[in-house]
C-alpha atoms as a PDB file:
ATOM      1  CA  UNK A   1     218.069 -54.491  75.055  1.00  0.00           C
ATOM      2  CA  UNK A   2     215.247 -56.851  75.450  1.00  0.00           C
ATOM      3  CA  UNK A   3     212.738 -54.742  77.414  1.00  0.00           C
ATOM      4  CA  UNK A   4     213.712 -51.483  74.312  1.00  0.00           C
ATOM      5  CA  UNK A   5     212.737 -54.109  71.606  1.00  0.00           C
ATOM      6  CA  UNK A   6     209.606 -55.361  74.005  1.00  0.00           C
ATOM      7  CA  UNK A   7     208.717 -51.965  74.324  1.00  0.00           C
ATOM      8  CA  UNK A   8     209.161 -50.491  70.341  1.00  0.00           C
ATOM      9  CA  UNK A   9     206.774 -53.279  69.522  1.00  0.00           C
ATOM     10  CA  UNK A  10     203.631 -52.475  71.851  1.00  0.00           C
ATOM     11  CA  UNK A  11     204.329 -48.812  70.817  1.00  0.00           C
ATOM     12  CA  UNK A  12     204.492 -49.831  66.994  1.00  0.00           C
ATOM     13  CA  UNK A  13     201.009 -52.224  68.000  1.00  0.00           C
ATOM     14  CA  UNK A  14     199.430 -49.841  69.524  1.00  0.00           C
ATOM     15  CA  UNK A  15     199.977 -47.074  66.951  1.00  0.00           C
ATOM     16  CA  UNK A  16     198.842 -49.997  64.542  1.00  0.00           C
ATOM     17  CA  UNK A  17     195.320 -50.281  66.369  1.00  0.00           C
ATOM     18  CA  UNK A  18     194.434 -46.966  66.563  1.00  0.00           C
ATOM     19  CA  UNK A  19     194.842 -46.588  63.031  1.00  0.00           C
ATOM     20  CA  UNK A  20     192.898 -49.396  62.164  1.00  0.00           C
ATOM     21  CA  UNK A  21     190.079 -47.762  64.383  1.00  0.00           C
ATOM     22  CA  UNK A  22     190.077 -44.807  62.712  1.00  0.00           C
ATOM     23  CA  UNK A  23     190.250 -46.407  58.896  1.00  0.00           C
ATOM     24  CA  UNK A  24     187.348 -48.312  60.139  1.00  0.00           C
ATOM     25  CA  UNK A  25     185.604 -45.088  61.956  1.00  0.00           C
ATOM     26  CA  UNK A  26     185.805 -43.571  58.571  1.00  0.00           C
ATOM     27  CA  UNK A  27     184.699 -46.459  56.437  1.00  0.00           C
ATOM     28  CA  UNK A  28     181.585 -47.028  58.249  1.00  0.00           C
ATOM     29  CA  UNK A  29     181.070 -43.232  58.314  1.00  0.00           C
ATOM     30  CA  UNK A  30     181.135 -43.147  54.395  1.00  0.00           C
ATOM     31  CA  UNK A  31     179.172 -45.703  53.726  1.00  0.00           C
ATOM     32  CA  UNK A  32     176.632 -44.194  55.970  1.00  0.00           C
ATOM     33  CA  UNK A  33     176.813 -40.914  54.026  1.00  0.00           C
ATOM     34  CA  UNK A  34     176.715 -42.466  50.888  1.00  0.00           C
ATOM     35  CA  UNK A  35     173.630 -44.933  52.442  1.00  0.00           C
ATOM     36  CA  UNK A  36     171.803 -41.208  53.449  1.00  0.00           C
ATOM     37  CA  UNK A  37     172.361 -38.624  50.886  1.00  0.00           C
ATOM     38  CA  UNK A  38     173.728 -40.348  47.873  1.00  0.00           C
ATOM     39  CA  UNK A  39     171.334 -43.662  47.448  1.00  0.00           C
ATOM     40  CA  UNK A  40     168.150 -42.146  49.299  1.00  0.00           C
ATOM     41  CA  UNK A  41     166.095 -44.879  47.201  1.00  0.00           C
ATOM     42  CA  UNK A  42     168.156 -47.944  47.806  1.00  0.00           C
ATOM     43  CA  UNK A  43     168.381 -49.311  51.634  1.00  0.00           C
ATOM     44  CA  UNK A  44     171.444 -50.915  52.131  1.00  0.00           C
ATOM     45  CA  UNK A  45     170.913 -52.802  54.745  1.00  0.00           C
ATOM     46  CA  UNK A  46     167.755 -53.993  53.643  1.00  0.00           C
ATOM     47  CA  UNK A  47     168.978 -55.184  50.242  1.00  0.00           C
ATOM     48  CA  UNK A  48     172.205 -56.897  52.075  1.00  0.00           C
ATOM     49  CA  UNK A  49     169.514 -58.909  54.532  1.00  0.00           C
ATOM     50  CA  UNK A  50     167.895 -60.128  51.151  1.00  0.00           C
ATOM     51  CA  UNK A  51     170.651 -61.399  49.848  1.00  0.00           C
ATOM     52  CA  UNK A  52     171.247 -59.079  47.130  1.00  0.00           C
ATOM     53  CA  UNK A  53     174.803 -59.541  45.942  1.00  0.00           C
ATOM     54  CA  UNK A  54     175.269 -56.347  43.495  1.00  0.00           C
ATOM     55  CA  UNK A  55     174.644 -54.166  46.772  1.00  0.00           C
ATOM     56  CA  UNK A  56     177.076 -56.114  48.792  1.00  0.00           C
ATOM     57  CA  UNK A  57     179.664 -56.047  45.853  1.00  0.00           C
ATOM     58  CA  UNK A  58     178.959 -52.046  46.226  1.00  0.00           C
ATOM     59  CA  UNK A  59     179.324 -51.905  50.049  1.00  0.00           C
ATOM     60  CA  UNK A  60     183.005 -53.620  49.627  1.00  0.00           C
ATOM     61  CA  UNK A  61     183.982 -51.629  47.392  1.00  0.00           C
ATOM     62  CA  UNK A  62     183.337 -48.907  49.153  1.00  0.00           C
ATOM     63  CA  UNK A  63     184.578 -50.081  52.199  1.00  0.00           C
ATOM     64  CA  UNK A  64     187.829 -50.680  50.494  1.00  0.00           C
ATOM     65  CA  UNK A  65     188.656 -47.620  48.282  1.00  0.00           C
ATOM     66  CA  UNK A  66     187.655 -45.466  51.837  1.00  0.00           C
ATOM     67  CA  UNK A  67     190.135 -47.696  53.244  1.00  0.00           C
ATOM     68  CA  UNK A  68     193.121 -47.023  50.619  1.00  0.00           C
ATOM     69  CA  UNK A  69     192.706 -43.950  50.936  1.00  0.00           C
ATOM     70  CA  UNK A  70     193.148 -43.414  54.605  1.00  0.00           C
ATOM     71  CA  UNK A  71     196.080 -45.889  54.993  1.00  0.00           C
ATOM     72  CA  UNK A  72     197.516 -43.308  52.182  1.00  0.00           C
ATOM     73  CA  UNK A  73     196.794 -40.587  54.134  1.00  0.00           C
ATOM     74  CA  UNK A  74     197.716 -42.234  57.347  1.00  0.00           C
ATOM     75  CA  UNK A  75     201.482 -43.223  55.803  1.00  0.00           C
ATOM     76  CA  UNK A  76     201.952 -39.623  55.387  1.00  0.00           C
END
């Protein structure tokens, strides 16, 4: 009983991780995209070393709405 229970919860841990890998895969991905091809003027990077909070306000919220929406598509 003990070693089913043991072994349910590194299967359900490491189904957990992978996931999280790929919702972060994909964030960082989009946010690179949107870095290239969508805000060719603006460097992110460059703005968030400056200390520019409107850009890093932007970032997160990218980061986050690319991260709903895989967890939605991950649930199924």
């Amino acid at each position: 009983m003990e070693t089913d229970f043991i072994l349910a919860t590194l299967f359900n841990l490491s189904v957990n991780i992978i996931f999280t890998l790929i919702a972060l895969g994909v964030g960082v991905g989009a946010l690179r995209v949107i870095d290239q091809y969508l805000l060719k003027s603006v460097d992110i990077e460059k703005e968030l070393k400056a200390n520019n909070m409107a850009v890093a306000i932007f970032a997160s919220t990218v980061l986050i709405f690319v991260a709903l929406i895989v967890s939605f598509g991950l649930k199924g």
